[in-house]
Protein backbone atom coordinates (compact mmCIF):
# COMPACT_ATOMS: atom_id res chain seq x y z
CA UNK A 1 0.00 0.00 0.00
CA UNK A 2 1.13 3.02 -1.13
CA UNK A 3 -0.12 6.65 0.18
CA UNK A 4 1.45 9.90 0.07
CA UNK A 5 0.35 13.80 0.41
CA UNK A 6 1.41 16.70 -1.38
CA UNK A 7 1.63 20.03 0.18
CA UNK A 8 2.32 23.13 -1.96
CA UNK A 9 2.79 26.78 -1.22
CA UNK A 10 3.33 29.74 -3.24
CA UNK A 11 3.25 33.11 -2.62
CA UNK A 12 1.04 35.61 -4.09
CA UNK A 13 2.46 37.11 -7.25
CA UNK A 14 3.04 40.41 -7.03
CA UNK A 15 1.30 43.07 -9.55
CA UNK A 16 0.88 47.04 -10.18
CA UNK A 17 -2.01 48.77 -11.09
CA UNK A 18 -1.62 50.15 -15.03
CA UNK A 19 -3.56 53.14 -16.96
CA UNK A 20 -3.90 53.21 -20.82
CA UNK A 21 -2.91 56.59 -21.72
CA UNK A 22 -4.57 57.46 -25.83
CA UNK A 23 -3.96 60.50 -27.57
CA UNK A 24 -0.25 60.81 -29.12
CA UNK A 25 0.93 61.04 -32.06
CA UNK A 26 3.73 59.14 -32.69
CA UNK A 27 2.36 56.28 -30.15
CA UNK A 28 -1.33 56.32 -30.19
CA UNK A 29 -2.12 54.31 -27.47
CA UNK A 30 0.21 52.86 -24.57
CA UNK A 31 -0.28 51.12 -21.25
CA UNK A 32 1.74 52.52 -18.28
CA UNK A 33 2.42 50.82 -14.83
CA UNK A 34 1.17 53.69 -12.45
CA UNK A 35 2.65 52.62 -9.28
CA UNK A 36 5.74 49.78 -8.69
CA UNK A 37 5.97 46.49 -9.10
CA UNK A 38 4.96 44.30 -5.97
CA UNK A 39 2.57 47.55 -4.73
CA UNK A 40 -0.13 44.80 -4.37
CA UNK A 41 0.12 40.97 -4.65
CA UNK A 42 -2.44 38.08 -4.96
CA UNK A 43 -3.17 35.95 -2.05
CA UNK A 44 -0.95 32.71 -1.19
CA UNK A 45 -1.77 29.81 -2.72
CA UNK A 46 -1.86 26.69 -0.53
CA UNK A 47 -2.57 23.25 -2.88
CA UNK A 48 -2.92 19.87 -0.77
CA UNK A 49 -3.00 16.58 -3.19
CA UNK A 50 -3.17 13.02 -1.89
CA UNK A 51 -2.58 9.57 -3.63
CA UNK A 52 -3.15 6.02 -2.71
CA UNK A 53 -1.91 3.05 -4.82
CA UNK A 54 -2.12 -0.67 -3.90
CA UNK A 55 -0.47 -3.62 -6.09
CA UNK A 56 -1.63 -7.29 -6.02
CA UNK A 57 0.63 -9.79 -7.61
CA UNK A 58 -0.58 -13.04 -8.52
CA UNK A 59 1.77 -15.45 -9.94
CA UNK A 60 3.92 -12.91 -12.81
CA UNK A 61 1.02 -10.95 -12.96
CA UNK A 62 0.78 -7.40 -11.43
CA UNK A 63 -2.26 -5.28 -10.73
CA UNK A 64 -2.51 -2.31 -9.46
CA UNK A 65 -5.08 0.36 -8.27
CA UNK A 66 -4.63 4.20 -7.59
CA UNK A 67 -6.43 6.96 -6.51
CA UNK A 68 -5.15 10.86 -6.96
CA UNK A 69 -7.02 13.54 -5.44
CA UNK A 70 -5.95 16.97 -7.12
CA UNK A 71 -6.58 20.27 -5.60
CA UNK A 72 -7.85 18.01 -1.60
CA UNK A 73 -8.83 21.60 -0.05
CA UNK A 74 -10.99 22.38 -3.45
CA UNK A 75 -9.65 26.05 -2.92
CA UNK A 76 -10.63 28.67 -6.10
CA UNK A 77 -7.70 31.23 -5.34
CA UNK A 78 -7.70 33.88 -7.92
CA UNK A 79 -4.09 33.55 -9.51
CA UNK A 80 -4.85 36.58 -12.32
CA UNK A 81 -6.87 40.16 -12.41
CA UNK A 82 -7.23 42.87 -14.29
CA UNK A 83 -4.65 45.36 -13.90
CA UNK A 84 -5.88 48.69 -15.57
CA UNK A 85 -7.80 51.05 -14.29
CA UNK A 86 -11.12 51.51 -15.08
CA UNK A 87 -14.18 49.72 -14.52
CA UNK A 88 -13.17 46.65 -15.13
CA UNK A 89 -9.59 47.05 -12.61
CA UNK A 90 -9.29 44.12 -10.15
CA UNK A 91 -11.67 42.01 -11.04
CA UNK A 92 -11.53 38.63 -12.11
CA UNK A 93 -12.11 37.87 -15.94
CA UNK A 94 -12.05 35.07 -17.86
CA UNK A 95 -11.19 34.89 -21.33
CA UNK A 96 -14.16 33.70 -23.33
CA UNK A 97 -14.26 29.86 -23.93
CA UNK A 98 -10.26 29.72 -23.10
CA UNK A 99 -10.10 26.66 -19.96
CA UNK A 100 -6.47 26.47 -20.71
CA UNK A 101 -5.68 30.28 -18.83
CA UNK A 102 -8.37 29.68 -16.15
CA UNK A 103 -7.93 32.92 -13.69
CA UNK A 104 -8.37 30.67 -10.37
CA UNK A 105 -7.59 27.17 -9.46
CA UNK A 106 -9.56 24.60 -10.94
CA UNK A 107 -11.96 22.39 -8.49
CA UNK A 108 -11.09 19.38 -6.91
CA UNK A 109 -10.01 16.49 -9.48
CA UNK A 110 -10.28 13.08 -9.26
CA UNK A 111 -8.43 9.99 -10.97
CA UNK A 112 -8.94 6.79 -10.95
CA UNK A 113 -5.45 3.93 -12.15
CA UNK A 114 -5.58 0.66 -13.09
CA UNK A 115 -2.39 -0.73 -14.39
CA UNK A 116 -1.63 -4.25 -15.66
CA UNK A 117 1.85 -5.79 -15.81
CA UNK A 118 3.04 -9.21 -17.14
């Protein structure tokens, strides 16, 4: 019988609030960082996983079973925002139909193993 747990911390990245300034000439349109780096950062992030695995052997044959639990805590922690002012600034957004840059942690995952050896 196997079973281990995965504990992972991060700190909260750190971010600066940005304004899009319009109106020149030779550069239309650009987006300034208002106030420094690491003025504000996200909150920690604090991931708990857990797996449990148990083999059976039976003459040269091998089974085994397993059982991950991703994300244990289900926590949602916002990992991205949006930066620029306006009325949109610091809220969480997704970006239509995109799963792959998900703005939070996604929920709690389960998988189930079966493995076969000979």
């Amino acid at each position: 019988m196997l079973a281990a747990i995965n504990y992972e911390l991060r700190s909260g990245a750190p971010w600066a609030r940005t304004v899009l300034f319009t109106g020149g000439v030779t550069i239309p349109s650009i987006a300034l960082p208002v106030e420094p780096l690491g003025a504000q950062h996200r909150e920690n992030l604090h991931l708990l996983d857990a797996r449990l695995r148990k083999e059976f052997q039976y003459a040269s044959h091998r089974i085994a079973v397993g059982l991950d639990v991703f994300n244990l805590l289900n926590i949602n922690t916002v990992t991205s925002n949006n930066v620029r002012s306006g009325p949109t600034y610091n809220r969480t957004l997704t970006p239509a139909g995109n799963t792959a840059t998900l703005p939070f942690i996604p929920g709690r995952d389960v998988m189930i193993t079966l493995n076969y050896s000979f």
